[in-house]
N, C-alpha and C. Protein backbone atom coordinates (compact mmCIF):
# COMPACT_ATOMS: atom_id res chain seq x y z
N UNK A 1 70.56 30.18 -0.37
CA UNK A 1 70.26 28.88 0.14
C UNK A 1 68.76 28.66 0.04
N UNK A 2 68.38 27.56 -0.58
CA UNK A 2 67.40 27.04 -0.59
C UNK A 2 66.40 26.11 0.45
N UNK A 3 65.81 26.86 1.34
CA UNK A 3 65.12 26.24 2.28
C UNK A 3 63.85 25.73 1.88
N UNK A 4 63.65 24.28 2.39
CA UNK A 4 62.23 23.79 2.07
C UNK A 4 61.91 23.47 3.65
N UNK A 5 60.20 23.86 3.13
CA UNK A 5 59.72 23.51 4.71
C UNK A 5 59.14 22.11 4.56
N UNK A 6 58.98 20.76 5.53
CA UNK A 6 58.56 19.87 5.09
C UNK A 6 57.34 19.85 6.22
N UNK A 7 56.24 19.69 5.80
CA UNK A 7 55.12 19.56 6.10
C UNK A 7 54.95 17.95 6.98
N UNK A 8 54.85 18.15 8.54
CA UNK A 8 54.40 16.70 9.44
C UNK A 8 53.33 16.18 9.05
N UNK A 9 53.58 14.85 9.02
CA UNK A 9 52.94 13.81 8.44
C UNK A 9 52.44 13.47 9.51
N UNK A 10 51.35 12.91 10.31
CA UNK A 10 50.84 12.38 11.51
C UNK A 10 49.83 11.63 11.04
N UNK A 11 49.82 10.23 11.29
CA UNK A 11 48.99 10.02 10.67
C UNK A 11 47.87 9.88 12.08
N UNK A 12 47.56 10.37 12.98
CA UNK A 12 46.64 10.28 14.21
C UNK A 12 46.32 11.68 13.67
N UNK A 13 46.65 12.70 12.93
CA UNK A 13 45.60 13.73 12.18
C UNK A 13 44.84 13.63 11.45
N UNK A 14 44.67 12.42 10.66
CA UNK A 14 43.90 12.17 9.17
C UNK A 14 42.84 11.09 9.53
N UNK A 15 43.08 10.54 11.30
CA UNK A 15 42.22 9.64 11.37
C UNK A 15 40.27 9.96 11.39
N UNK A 16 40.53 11.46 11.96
CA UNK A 16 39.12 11.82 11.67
C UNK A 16 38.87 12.21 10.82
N UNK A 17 39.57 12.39 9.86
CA UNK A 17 39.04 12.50 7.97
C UNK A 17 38.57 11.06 7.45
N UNK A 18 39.54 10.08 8.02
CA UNK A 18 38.99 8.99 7.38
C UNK A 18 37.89 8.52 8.24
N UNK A 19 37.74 8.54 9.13
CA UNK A 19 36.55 8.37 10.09
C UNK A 19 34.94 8.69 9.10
N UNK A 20 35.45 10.04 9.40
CA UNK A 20 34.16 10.89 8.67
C UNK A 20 33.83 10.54 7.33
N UNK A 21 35.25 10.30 6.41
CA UNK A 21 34.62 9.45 4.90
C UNK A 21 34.15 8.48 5.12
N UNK A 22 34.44 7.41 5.90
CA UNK A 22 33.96 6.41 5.97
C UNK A 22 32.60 6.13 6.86
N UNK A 23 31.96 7.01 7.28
CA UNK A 23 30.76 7.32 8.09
C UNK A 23 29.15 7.55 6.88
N UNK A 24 30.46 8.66 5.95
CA UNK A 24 29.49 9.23 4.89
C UNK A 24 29.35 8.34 3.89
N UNK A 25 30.44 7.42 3.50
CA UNK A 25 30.30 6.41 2.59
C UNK A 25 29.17 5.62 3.05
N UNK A 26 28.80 4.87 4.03
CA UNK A 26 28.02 3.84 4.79
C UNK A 26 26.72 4.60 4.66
N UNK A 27 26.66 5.40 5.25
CA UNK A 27 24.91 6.02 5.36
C UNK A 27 24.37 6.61 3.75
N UNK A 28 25.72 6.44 2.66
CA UNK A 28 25.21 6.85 1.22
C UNK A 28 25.16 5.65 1.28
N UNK A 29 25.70 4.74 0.84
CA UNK A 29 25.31 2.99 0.81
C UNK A 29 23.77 2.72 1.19
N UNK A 30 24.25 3.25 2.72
CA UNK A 30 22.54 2.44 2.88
C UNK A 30 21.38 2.92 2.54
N UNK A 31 21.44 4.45 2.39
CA UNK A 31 20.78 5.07 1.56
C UNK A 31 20.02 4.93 -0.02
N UNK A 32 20.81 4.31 -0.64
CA UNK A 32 21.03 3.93 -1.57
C UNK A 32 19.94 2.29 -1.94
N UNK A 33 20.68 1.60 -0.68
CA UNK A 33 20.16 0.35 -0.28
C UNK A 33 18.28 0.37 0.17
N UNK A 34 18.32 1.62 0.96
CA UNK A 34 16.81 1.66 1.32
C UNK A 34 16.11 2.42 0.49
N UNK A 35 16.51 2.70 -1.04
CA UNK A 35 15.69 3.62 -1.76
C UNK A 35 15.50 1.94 -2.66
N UNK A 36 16.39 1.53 -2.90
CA UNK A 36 16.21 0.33 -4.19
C UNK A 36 15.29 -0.88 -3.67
N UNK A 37 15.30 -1.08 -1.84
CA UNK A 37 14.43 -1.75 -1.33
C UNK A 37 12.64 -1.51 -1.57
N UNK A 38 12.60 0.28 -1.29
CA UNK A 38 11.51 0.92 -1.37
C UNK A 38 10.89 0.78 -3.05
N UNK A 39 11.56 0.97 -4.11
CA UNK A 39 11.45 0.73 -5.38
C UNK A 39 10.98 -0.48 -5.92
N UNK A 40 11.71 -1.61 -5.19
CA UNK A 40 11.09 -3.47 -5.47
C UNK A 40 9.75 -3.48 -4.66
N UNK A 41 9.56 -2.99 -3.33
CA UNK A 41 8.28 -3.46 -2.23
C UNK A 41 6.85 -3.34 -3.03
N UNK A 42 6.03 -3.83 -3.74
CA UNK A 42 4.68 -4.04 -3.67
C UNK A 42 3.73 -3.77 -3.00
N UNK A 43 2.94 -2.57 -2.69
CA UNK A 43 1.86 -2.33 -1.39
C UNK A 43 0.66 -2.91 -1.59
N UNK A 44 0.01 -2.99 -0.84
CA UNK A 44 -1.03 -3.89 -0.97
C UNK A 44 -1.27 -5.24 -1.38
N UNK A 45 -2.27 -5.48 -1.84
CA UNK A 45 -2.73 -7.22 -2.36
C UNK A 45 -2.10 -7.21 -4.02
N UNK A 46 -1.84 -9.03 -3.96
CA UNK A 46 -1.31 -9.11 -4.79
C UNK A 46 -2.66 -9.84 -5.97
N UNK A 47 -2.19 -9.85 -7.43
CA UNK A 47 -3.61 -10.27 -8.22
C UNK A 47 -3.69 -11.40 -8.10
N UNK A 48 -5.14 -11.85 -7.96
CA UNK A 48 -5.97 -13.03 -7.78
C UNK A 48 -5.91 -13.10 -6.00
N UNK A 49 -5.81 -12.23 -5.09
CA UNK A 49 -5.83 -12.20 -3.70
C UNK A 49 -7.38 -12.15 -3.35
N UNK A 50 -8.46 -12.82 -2.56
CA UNK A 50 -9.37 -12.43 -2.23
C UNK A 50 -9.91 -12.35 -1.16
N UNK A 51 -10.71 -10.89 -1.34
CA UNK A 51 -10.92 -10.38 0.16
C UNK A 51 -12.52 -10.91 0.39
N UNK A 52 -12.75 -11.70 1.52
CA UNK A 52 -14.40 -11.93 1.90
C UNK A 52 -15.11 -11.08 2.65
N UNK A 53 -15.91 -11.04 2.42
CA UNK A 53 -16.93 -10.03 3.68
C UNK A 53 -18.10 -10.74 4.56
N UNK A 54 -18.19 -10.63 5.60
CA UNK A 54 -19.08 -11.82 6.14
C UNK A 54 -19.45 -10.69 7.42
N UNK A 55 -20.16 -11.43 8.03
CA UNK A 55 -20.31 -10.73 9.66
C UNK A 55 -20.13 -11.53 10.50
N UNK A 56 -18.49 -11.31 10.74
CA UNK A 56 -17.57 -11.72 11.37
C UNK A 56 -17.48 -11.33 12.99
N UNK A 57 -18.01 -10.35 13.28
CA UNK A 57 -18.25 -9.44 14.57
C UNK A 57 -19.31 -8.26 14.30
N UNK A 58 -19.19 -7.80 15.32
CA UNK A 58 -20.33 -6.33 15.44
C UNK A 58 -19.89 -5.45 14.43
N UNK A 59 -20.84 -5.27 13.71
CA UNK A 59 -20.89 -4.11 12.59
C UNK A 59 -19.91 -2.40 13.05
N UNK A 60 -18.99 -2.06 12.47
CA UNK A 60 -18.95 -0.64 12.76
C UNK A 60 -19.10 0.12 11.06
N UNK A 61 -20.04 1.02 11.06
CA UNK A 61 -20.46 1.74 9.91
C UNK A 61 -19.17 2.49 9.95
N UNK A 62 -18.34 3.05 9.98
CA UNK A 62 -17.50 4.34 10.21
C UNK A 62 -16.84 3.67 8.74
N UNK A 63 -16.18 2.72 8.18
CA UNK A 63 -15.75 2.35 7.23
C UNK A 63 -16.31 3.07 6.41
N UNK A 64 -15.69 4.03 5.01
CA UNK A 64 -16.42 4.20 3.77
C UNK A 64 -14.93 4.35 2.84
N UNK A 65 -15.55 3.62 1.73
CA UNK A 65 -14.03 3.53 0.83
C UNK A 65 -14.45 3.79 -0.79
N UNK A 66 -13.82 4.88 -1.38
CA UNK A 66 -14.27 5.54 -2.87
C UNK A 66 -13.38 4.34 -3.86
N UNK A 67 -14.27 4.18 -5.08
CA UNK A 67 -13.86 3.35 -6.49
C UNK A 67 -14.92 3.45 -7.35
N UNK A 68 -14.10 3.42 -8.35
CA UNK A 68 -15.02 3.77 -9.74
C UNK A 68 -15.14 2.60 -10.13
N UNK A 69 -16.54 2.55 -11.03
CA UNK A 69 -17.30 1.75 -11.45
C UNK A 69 -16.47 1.12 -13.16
N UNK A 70 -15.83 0.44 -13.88
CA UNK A 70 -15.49 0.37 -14.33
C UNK A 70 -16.30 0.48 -15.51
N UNK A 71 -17.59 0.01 -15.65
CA UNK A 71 -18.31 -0.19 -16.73
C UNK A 71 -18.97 1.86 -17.22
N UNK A 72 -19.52 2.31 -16.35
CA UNK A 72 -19.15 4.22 -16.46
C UNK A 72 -18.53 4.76 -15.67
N UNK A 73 -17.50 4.52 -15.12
CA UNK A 73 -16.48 5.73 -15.09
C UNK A 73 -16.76 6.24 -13.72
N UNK A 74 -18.07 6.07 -12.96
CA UNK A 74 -18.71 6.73 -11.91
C UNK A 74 -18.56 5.85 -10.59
N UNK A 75 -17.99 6.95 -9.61
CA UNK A 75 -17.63 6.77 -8.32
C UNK A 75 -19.09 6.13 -7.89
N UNK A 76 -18.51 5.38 -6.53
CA UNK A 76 -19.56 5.07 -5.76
C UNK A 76 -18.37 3.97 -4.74
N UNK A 77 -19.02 4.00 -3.22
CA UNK A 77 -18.86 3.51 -2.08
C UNK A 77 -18.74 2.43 -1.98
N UNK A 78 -17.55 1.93 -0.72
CA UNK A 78 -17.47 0.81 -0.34
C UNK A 78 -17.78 0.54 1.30
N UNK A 79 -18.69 0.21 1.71
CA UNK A 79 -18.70 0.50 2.81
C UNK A 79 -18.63 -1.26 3.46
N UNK A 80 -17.29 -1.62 4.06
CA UNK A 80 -17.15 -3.16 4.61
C UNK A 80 -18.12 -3.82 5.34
N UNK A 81 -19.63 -2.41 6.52
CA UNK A 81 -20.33 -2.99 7.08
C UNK A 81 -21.36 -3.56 6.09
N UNK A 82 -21.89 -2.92 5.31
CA UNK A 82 -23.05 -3.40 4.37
C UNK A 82 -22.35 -4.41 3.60
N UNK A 83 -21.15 -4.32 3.23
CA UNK A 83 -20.41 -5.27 1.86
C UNK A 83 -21.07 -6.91 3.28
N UNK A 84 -20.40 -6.64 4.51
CA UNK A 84 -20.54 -8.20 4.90
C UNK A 84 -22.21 -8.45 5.48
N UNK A 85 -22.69 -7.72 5.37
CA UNK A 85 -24.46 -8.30 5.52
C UNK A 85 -25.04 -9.18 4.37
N UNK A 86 -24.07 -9.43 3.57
CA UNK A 86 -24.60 -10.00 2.08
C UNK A 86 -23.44 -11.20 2.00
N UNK A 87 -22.55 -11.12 2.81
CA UNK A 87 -21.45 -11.80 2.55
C UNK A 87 -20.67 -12.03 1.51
N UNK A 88 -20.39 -11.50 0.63
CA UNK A 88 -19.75 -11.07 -0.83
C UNK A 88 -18.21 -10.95 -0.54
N UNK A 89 -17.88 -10.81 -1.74
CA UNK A 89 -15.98 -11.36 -2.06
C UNK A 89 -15.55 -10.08 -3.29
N UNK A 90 -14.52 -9.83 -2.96
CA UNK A 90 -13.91 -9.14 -3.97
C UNK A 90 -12.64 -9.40 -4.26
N UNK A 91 -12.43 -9.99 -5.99
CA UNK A 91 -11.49 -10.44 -6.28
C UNK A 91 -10.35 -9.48 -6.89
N UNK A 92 -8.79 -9.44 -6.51
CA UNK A 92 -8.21 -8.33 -6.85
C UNK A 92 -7.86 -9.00 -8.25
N UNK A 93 -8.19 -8.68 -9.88
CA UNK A 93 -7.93 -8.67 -11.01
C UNK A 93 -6.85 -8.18 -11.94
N UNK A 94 -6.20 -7.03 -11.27
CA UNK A 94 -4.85 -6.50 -12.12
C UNK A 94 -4.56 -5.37 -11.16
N UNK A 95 -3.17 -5.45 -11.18
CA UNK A 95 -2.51 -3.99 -11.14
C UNK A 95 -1.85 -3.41 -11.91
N UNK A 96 -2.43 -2.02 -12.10
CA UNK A 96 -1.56 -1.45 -13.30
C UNK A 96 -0.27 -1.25 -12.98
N UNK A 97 0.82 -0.81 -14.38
CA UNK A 97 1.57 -0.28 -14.68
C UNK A 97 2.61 0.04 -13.10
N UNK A 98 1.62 1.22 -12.94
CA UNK A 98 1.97 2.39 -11.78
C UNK A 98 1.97 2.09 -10.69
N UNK A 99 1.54 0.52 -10.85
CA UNK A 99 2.07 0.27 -9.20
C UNK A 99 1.09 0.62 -8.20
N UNK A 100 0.12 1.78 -7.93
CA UNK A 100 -0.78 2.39 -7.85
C UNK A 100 -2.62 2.49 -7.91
N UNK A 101 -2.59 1.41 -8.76
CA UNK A 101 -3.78 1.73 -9.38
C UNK A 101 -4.25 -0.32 -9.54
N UNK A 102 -5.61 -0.50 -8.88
CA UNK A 102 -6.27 -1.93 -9.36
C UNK A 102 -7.51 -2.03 -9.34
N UNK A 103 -7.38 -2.97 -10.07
CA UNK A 103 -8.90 -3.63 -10.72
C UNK A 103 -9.05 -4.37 -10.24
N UNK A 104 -10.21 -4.78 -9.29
CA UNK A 104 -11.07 -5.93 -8.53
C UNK A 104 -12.59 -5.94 -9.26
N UNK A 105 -12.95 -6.93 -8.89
CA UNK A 105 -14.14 -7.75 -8.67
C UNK A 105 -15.28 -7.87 -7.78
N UNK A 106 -15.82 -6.95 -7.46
CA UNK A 106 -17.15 -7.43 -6.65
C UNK A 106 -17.72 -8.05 -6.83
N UNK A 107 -18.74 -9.06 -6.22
CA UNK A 107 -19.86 -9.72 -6.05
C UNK A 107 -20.20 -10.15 -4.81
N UNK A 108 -21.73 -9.77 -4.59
CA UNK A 108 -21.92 -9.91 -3.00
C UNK A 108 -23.97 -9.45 -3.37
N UNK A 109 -23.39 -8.56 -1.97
CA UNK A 109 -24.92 -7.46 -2.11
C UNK A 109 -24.30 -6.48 -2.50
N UNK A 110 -25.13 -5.51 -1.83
CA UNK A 110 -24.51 -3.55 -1.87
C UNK A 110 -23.85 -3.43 -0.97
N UNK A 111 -22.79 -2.82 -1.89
CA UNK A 111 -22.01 -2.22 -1.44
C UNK A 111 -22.01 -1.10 -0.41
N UNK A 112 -23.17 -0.33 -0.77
CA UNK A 112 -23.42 0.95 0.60
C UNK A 112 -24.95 1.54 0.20
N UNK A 113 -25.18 1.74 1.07
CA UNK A 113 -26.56 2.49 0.96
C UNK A 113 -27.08 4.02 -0.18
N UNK A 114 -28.28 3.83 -1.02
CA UNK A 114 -28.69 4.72 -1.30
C UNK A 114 -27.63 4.86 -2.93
N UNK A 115 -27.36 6.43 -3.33
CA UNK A 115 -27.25 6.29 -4.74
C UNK A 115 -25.86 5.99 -5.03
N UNK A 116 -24.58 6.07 -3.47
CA UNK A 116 -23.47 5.50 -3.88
C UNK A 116 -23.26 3.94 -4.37
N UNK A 117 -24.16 3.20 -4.25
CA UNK A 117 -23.97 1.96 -4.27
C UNK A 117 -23.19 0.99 -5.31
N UNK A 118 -22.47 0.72 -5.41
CA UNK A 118 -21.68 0.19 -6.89
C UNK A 118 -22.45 -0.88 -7.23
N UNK A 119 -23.20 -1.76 -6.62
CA UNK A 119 -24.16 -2.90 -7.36
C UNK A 119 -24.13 -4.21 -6.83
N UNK A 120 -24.77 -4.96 -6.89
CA UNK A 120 -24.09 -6.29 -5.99
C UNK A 120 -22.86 -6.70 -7.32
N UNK A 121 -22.83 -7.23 -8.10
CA UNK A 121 -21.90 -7.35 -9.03
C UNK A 121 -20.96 -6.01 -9.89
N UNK A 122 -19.59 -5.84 -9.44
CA UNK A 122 -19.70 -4.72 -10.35
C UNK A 122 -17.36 -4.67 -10.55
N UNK A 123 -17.38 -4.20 -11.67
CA UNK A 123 -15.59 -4.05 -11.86
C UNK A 123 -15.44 -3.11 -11.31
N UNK A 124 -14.46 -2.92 -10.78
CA UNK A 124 -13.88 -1.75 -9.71
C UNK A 124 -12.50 -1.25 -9.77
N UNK A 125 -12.54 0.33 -10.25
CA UNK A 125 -10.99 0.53 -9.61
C UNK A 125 -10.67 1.39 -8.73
N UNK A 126 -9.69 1.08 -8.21
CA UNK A 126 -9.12 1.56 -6.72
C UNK A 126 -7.54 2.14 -6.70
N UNK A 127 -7.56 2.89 -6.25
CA UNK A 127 -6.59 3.25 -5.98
C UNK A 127 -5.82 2.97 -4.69
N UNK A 128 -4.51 2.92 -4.89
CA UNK A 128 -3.50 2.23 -3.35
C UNK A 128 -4.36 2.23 -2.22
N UNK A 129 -4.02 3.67 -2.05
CA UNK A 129 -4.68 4.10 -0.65
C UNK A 129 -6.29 3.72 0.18
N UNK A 130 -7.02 3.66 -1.01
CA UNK A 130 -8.14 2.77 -1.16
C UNK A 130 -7.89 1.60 -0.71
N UNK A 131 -7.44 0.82 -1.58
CA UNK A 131 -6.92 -0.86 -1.36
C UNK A 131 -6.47 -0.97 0.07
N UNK A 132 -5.69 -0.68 0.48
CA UNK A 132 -5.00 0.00 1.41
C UNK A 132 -6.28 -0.12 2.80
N UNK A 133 -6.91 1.11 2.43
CA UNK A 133 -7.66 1.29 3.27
C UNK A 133 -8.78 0.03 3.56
N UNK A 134 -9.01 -1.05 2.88
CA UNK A 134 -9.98 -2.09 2.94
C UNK A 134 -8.93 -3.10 3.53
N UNK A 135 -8.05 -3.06 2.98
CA UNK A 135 -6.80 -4.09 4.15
C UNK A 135 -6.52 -3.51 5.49
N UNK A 136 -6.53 -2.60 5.84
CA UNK A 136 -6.53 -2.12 7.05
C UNK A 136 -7.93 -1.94 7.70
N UNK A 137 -9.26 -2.22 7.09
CA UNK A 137 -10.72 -2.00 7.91
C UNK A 137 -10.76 -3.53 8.72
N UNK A 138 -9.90 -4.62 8.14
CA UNK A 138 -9.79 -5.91 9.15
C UNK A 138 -9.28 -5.78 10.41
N UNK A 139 -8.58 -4.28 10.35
CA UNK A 139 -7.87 -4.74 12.21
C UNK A 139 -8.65 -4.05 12.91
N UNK A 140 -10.07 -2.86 12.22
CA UNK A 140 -10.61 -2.32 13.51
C UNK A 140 -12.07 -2.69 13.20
N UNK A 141 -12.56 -3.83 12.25
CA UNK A 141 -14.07 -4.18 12.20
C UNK A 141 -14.02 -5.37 12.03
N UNK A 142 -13.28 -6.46 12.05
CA UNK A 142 -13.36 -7.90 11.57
C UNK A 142 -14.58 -8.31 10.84
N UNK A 143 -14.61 -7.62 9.98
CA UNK A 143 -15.77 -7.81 9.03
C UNK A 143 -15.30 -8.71 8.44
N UNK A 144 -14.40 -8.71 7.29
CA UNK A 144 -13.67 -9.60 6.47
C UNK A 144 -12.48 -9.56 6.44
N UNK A 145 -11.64 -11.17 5.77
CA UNK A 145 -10.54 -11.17 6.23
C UNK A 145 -10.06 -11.80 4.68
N UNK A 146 -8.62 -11.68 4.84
CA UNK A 146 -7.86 -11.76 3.48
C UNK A 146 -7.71 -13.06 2.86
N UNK A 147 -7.51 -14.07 1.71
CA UNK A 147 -7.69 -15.11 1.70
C UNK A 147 -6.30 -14.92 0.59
N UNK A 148 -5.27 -15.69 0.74
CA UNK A 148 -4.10 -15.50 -0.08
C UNK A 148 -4.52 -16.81 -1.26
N UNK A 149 -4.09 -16.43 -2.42
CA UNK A 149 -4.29 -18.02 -3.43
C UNK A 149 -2.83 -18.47 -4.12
């Protein structure tokens, strides 16, 4: 005689399988969702954005921000207190490729004291974090402020 065993079907056993797929499906989704968000977002200023420098409030020196000189290649300082004693503008000109990486515009005075100085007129590139860092010296020196076009 041929005995078969038949295996109980319940389906109040499978509900925490489907629970759990359907937990893991959602947080891969959104996962998914917050990587392709992170991939489109743009940091920083966008081109032709310009930033003014004025003396807007009390000077704090603590600001200092690195970019190369476009015309040789050679670093030199941005420092927002000296940029607004001259009242000067820097225009953002391109962003590369990488998302990463831009070309602005100075013109003003000096930029910072002594041999960092990039020039009163001078092409500039910067990197994010840089950029970055001159958009964020408005919330603790109100030196200068952003001008959208």
């Amino acid at each position: 005689m041929n005995r078969r065993r038949r295996l109980a079907s319940d389906p109040a056993e499978h509900i925490g399988t489907v629970l759990l797929a359907g937990l893991i499906a959602g947080l891969l989704a959104g996962a998914v969702g917050a990587a392709t968000l992170l991939c489109t977002l743009q940091f920083g200023p966008g081109v032709g954005e310009i930033l003014q420098f004025g003396p807007y409030a009390q000077m704090t020196p603590e600001w200092r921000i690195e970019a190369v000189r476009s015309s040789d290649h050679r670093r030199c300082v941005l420092r927002p207190a000296i940029m607004g004693e001259a009242h000067g503008s820097m225009v953002v000109e391109q962003r590369l490729p990488d998302g990463r990486t831009f070309r602005a515009h100075w013109a003003g005075g000096p930029t910072s004291e002594g041999d960092g100085n990039c020039g009163s007129t001078a092409d500039l590139t910067l990197g994010l974090v840089e950029m970055q860092t001159l958009l964020n010296a408005d919330a603790a020196t109100r030196h200068w402020h952003l001008i959208g076009i």
